[in-house]
C-alpha atoms as a PDB file:
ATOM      1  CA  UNK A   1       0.000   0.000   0.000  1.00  0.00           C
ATOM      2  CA  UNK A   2       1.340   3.372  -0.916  1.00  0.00           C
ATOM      3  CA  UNK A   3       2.222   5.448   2.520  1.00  0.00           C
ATOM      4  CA  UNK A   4       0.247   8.251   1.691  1.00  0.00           C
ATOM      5  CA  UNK A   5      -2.791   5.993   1.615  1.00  0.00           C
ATOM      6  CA  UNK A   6      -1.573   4.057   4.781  1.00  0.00           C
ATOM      7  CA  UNK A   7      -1.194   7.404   6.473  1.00  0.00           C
ATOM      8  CA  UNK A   8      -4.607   8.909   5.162  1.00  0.00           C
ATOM      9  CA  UNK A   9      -6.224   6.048   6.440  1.00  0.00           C
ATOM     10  CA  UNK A  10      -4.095   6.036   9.934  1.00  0.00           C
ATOM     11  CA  UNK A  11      -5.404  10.009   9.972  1.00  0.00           C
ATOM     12  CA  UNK A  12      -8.913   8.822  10.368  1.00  0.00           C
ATOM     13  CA  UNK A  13     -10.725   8.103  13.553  1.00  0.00           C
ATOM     14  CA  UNK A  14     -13.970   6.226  14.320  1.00  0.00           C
ATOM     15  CA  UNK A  15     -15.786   6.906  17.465  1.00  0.00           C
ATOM     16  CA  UNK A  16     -17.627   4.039  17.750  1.00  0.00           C
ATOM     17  CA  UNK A  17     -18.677   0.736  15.876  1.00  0.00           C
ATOM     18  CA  UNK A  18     -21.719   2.732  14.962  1.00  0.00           C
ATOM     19  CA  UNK A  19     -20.840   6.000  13.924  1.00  0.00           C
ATOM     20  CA  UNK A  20     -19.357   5.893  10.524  1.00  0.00           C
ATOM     21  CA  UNK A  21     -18.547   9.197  10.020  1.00  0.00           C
ATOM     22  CA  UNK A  22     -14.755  10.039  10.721  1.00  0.00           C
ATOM     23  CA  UNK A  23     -13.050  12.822  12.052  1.00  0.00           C
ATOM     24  CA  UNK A  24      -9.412  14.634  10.590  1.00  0.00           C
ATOM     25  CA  UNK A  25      -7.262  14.752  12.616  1.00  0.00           C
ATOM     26  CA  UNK A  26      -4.715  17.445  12.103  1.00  0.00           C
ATOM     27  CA  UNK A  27      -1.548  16.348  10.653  1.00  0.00           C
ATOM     28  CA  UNK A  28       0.387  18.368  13.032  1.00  0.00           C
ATOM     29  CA  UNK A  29      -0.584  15.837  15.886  1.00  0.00           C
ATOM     30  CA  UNK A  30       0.682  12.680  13.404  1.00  0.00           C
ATOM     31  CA  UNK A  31       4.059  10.993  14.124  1.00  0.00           C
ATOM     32  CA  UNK A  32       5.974  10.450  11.224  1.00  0.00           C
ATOM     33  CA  UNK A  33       7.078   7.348  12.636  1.00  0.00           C
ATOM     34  CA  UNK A  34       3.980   5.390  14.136  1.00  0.00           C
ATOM     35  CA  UNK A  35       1.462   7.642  12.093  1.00  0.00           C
ATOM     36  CA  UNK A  36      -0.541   7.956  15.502  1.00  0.00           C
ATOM     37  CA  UNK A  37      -1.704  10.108  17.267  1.00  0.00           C
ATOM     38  CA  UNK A  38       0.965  11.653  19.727  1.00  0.00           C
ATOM     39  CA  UNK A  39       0.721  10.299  23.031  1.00  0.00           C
ATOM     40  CA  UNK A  40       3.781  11.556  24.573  1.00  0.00           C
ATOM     41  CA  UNK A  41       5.615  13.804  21.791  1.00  0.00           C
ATOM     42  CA  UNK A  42       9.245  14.904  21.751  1.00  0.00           C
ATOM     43  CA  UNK A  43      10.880  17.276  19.949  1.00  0.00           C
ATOM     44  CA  UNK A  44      14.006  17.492  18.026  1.00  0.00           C
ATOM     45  CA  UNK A  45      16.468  20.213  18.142  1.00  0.00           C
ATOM     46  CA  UNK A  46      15.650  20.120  14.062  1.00  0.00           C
ATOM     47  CA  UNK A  47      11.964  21.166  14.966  1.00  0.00           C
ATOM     48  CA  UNK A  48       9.945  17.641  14.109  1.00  0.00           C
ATOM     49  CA  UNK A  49       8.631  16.053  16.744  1.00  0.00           C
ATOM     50  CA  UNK A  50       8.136  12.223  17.339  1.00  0.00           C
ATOM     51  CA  UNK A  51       6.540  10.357  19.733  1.00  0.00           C
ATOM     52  CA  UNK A  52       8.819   9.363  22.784  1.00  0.00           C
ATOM     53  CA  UNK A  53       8.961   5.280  22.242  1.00  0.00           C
ATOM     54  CA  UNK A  54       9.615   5.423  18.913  1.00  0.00           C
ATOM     55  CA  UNK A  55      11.913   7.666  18.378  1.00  0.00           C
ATOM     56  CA  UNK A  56      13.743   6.281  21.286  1.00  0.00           C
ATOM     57  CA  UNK A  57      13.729   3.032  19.622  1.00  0.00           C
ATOM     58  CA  UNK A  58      14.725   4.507  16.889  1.00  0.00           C
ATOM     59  CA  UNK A  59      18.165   6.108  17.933  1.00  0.00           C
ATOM     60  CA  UNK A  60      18.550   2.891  19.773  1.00  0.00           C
ATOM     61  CA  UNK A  61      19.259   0.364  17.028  1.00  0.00           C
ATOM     62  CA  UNK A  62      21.578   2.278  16.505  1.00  0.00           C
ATOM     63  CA  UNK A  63      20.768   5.497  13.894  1.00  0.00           C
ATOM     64  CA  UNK A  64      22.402   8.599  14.801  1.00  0.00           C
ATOM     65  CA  UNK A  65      20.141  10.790  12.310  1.00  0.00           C
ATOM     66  CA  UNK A  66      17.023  12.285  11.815  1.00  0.00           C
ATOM     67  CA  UNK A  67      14.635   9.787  10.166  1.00  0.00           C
ATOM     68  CA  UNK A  68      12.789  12.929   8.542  1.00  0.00           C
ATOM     69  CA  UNK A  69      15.721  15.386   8.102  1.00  0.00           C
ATOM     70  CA  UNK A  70      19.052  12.598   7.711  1.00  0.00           C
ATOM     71  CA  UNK A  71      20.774  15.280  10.189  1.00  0.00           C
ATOM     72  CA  UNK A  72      22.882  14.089  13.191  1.00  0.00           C
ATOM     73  CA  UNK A  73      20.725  13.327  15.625  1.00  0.00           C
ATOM     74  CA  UNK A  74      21.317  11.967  19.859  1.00  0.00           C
ATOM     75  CA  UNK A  75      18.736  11.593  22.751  1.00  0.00           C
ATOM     76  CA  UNK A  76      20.412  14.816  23.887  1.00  0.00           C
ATOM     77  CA  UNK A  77      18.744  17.185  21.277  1.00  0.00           C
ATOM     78  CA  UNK A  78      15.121  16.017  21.923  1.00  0.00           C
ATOM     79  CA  UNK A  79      12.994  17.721  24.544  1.00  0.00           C
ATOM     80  CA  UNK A  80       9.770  16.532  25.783  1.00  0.00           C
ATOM     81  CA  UNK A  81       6.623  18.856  23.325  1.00  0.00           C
ATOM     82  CA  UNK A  82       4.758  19.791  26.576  1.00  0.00           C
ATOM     83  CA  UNK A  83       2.936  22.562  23.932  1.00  0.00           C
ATOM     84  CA  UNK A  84       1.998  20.113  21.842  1.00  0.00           C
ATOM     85  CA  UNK A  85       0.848  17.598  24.452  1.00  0.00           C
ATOM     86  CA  UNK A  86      -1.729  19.913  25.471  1.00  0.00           C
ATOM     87  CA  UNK A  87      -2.762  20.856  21.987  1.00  0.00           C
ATOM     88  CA  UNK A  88      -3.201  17.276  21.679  1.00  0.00           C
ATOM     89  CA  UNK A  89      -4.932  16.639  24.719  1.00  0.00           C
ATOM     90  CA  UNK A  90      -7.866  19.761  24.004  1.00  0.00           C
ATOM     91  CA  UNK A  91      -8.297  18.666  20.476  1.00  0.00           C
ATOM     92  CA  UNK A  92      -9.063  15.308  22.053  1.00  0.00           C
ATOM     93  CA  UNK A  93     -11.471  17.225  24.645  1.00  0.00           C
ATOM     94  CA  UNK A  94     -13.323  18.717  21.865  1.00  0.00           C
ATOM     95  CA  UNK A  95     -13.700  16.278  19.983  1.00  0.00           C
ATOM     96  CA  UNK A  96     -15.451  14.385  22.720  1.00  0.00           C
ATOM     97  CA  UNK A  97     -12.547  11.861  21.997  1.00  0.00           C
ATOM     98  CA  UNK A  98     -11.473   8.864  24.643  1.00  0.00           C
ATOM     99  CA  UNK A  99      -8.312   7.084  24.897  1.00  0.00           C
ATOM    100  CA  UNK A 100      -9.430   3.836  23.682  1.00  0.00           C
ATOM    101  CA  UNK A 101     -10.931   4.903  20.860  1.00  0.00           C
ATOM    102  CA  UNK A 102      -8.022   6.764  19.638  1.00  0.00           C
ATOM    103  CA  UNK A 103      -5.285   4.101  19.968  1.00  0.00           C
ATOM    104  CA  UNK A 104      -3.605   5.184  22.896  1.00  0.00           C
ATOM    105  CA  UNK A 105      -2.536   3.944  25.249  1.00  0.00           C
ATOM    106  CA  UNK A 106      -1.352   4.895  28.694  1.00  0.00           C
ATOM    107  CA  UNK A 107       2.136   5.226  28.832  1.00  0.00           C
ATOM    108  CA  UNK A 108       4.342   2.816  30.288  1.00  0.00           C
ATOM    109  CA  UNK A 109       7.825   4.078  31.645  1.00  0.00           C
ATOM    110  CA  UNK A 110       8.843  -0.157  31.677  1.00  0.00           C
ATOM    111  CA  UNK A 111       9.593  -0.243  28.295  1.00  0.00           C
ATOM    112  CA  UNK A 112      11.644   2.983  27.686  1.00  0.00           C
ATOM    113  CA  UNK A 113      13.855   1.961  30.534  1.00  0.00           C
ATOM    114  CA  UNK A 114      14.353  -1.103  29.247  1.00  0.00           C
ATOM    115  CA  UNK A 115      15.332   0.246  26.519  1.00  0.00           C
ATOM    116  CA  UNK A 116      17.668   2.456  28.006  1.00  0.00           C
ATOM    117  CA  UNK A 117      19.661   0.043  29.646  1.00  0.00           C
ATOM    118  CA  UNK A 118      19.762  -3.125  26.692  1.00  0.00           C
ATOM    119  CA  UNK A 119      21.879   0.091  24.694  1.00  0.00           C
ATOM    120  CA  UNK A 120      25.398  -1.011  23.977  1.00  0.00           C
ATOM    121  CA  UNK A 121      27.414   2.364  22.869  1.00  0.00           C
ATOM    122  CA  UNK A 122      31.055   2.567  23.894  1.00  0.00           C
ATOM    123  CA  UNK A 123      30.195   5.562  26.265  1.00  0.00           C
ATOM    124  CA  UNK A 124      27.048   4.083  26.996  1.00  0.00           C
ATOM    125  CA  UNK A 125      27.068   5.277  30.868  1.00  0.00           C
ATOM    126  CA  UNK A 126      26.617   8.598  28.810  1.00  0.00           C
ATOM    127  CA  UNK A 127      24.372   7.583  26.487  1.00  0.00           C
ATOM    128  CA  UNK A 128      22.097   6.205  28.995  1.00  0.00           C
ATOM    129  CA  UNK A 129      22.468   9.255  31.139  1.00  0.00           C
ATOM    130  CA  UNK A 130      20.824  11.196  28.437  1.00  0.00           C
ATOM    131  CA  UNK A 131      17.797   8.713  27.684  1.00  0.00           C
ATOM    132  CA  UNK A 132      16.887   8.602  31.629  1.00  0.00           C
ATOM    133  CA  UNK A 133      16.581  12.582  31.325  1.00  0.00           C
ATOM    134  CA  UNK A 134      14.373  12.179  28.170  1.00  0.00           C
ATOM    135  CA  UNK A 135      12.041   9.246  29.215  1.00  0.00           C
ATOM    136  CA  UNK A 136      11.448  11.524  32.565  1.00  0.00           C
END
């Protein structure tokens, strides 16, 4: 499937099992990565922001660049999107929209940490430093 149908389709949300009628959602609120809805966004130093897990996961196997921009890129230069968190969160509000019937899902520290400490990076004391300050 082409990905701009796979992400048209990912940038449509159902209320219910009975109401067919979708809603946009704005793009802005789209990570490039998981084409969901942000949950828990971050923010790159470049000025795109990706949600926390996968970007984490991301720089983990071991890329050291942007996935949008190809630019160097380190758990150091993203910063939690607290802005667009809330914009997020009242879009949801207004939209009379719940949790589970967006696709997300409460977030779960577990994994990130585990994440954090399965890295293997020659200064990975560092490294790992800098991921516990980003996954909060």
């Amino acid at each position: 499937m082409p990905i701009n149908l796979l992400y048209e389709k990912r940038c449509k949300v159902v209320h219910s099992q009975q109401e067919m009628d979708a809603i946009d959602i704005p793009d802005e609120f789209i990570c490039p990565l998981t084409l969901e809805i942000f949950s828990d966004p971050l923010i790159s130093k470049h000025g795109h922001n990706f949600e926390r897990r996968a970007i984490l996961e991301w720089l983990a196997e071991g890329s050291s660049e942007c996935p949008l921009t190809r630019k160097p890129l380190s758990p150091s230069m993203l910063i939690p999107n607290v802005q667009m968190r809330l914009k997020v969160k009242k879009w949801q509000e207004e939209n009379k929209m719940e949790a589970s019937t967006n696709g997300l899902e409460a977030r779960d520290k577990t994994e990130d940490f585990k994440l954090v400490f399965s890295t293997t990076d020659p200064d990975g004391h560092r490294l790992n430093s800098r991921l516990l300050l980003v996954i909060g």
